[in-house]
C-alpha atoms as a PDB file:
ATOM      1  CA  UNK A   1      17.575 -18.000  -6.694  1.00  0.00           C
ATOM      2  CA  UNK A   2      19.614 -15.099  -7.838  1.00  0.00           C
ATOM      3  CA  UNK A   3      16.843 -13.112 -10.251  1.00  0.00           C
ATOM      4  CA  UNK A   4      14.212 -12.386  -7.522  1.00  0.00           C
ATOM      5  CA  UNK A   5      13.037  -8.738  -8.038  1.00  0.00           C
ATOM      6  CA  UNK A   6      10.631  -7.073  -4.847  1.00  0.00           C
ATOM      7  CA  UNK A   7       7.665  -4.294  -5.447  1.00  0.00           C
ATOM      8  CA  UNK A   8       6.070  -2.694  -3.255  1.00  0.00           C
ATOM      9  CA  UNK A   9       2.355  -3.737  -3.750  1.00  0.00           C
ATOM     10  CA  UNK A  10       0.347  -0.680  -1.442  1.00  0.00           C
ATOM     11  CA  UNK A  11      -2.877  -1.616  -3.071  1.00  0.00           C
ATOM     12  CA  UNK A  12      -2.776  -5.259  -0.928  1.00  0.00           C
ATOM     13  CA  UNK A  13      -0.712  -3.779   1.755  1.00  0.00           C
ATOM     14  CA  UNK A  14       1.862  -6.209   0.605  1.00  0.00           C
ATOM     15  CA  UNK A  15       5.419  -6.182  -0.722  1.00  0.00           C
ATOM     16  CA  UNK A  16       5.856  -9.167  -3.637  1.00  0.00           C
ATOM     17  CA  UNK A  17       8.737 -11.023  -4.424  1.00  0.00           C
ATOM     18  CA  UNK A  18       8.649 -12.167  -8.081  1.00  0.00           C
ATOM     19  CA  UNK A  19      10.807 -14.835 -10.095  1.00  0.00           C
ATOM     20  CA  UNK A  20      10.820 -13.911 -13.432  1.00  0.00           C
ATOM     21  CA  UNK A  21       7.296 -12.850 -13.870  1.00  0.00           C
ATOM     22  CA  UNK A  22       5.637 -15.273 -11.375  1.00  0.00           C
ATOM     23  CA  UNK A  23       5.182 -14.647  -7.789  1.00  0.00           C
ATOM     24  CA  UNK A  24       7.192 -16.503  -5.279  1.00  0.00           C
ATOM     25  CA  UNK A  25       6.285 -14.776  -1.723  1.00  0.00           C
ATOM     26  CA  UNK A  26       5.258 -11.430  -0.400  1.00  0.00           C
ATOM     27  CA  UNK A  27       5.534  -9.842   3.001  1.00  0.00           C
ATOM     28  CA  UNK A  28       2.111  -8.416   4.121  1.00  0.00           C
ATOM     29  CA  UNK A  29       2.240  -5.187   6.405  1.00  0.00           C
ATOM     30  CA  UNK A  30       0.112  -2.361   8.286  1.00  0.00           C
ATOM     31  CA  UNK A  31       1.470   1.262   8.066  1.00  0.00           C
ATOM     32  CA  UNK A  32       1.044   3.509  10.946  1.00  0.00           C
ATOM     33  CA  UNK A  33       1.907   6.829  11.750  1.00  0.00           C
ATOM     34  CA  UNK A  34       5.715   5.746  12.467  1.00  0.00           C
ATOM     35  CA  UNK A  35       5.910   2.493  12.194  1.00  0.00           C
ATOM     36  CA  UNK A  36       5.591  -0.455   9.603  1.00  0.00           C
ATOM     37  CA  UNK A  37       3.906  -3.625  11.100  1.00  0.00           C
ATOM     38  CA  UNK A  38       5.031  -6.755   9.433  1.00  0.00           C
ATOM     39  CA  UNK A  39       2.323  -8.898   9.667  1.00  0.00           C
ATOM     40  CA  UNK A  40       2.806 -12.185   7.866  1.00  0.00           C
ATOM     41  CA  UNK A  41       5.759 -14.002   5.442  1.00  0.00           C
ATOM     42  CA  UNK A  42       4.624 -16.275   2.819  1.00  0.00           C
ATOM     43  CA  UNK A  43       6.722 -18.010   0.196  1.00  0.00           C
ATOM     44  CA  UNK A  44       5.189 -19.985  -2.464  1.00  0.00           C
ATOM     45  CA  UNK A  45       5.988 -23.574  -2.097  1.00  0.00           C
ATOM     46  CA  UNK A  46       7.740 -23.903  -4.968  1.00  0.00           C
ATOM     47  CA  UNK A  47      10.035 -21.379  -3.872  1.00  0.00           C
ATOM     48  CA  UNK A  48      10.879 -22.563  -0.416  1.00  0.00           C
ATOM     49  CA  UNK A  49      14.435 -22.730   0.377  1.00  0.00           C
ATOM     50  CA  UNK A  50      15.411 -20.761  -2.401  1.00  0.00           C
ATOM     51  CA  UNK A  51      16.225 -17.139  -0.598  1.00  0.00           C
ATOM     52  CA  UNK A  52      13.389 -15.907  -1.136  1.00  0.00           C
ATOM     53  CA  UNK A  53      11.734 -14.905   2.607  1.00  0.00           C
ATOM     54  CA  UNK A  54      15.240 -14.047   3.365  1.00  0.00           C
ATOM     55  CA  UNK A  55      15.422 -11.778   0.168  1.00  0.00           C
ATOM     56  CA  UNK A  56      11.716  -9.988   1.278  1.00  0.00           C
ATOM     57  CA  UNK A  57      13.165  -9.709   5.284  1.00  0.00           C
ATOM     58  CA  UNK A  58      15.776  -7.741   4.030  1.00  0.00           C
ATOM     59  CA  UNK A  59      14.020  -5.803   1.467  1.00  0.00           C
ATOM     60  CA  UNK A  60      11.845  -4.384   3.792  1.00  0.00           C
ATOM     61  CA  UNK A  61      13.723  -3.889   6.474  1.00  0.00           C
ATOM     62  CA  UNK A  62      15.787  -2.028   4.473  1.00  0.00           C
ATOM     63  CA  UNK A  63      12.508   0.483   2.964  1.00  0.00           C
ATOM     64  CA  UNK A  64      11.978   0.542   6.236  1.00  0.00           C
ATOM     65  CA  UNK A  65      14.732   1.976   7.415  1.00  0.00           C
ATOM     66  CA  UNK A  66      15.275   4.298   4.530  1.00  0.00           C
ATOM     67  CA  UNK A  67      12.033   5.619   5.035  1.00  0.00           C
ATOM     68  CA  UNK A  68      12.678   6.579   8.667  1.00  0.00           C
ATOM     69  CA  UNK A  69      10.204   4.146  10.088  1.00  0.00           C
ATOM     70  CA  UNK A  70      10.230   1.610  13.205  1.00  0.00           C
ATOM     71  CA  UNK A  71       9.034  -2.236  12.856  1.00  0.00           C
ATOM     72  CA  UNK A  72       6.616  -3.749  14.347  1.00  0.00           C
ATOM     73  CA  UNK A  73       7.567  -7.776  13.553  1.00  0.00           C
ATOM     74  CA  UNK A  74       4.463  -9.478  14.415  1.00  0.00           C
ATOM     75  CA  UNK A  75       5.466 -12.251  11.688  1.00  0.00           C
ATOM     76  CA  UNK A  76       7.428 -14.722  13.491  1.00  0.00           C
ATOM     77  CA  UNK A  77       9.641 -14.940   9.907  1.00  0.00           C
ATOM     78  CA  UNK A  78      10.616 -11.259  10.355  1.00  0.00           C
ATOM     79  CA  UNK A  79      10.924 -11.394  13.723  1.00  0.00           C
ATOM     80  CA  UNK A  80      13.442 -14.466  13.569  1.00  0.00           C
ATOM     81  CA  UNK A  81      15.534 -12.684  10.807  1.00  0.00           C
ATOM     82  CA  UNK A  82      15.940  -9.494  12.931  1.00  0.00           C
ATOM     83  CA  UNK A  83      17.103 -12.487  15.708  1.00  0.00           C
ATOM     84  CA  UNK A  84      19.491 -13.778  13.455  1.00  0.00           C
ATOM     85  CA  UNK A  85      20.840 -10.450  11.366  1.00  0.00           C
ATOM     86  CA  UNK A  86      21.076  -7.760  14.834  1.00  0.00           C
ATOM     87  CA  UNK A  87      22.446  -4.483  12.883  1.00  0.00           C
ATOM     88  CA  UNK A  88      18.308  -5.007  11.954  1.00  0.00           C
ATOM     89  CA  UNK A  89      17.337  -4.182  15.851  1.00  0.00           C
ATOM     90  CA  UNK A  90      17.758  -0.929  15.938  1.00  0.00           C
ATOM     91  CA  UNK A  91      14.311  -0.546  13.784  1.00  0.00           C
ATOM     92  CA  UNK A  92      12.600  -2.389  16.712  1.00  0.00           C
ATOM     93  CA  UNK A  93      12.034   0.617  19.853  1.00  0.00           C
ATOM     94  CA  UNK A  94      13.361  -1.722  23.133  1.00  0.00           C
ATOM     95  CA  UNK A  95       9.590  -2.022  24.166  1.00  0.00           C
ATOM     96  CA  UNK A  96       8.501  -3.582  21.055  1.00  0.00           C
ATOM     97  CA  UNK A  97      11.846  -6.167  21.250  1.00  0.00           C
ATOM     98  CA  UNK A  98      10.926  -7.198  24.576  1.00  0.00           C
ATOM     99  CA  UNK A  99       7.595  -8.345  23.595  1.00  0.00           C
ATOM    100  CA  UNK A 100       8.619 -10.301  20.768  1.00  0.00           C
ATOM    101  CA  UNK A 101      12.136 -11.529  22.130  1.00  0.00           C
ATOM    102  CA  UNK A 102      14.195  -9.674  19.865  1.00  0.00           C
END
C-alpha cells in the first residue's frame, strides 16, 4: 500500500493512518511530561498485511523522536517493531527496555 498518509489525531489521543480517504489503522497514545506512551496498534482488517502498522510504528517513532520525547511501548506491535528496527531503542530509557524486553 504505497498512498497511506498519517495525522496526528490529539482530539482521540490517536495518530490515524488513512488510505485514500478511509481509515486503515491508528496508533493510540498517552502524552506525559517526557514521554509518549504507545498504548495500542490497530489496523483495519481490510488493511492487514498491507504496511500499514509498520507505516504508523515508524511514523511515530519518528514524531517522537523529533519532538525530543522517550517511548513508552506498552503496545506489544510497537514494542516488537522497536525489537526488530534497533536504531528505534534509543527512544526507550534502559529501564523502560528491560521491562518490556526491548
Amino acid at each position: 500500500m504505497a498512498d497511506i498518509r498519517i495525522t496526528n489525531n490529539a482530539e482521540l489521543h490517536r495518530y490515524e493512518a488513512y488510505a485514500g480517504d478511509a481509515l486503515a489503522g491508528y496508533c493510540e497514545y498517552n502524552l506525559l511530561t517526557d514521554a509518549i506512551m504507545f498504548t495500542h496498534t490497530e489496523v483495519l482488517p481490510e488493511n492487514e498485511g498491507k504496511g500499514v502498522g509498520s507505516a504508523l510504528a515508524k511514523h511515530v517513532l519518528d514524531a517522537a523522536r523529533s519532538e525530543g520525547k522517550h517511548v513508552i511501548p506498552v503496545c506489544q506491535f510497537i514494542a516488537g517493531y522497536i525489537r526488530k528496527h534497533r536504531d528505534y531503542a534509543d527512544l526507550v530509557r534502559p529501564d523502560i527496555q528491560r521491562a518490556f524486553k526491548i
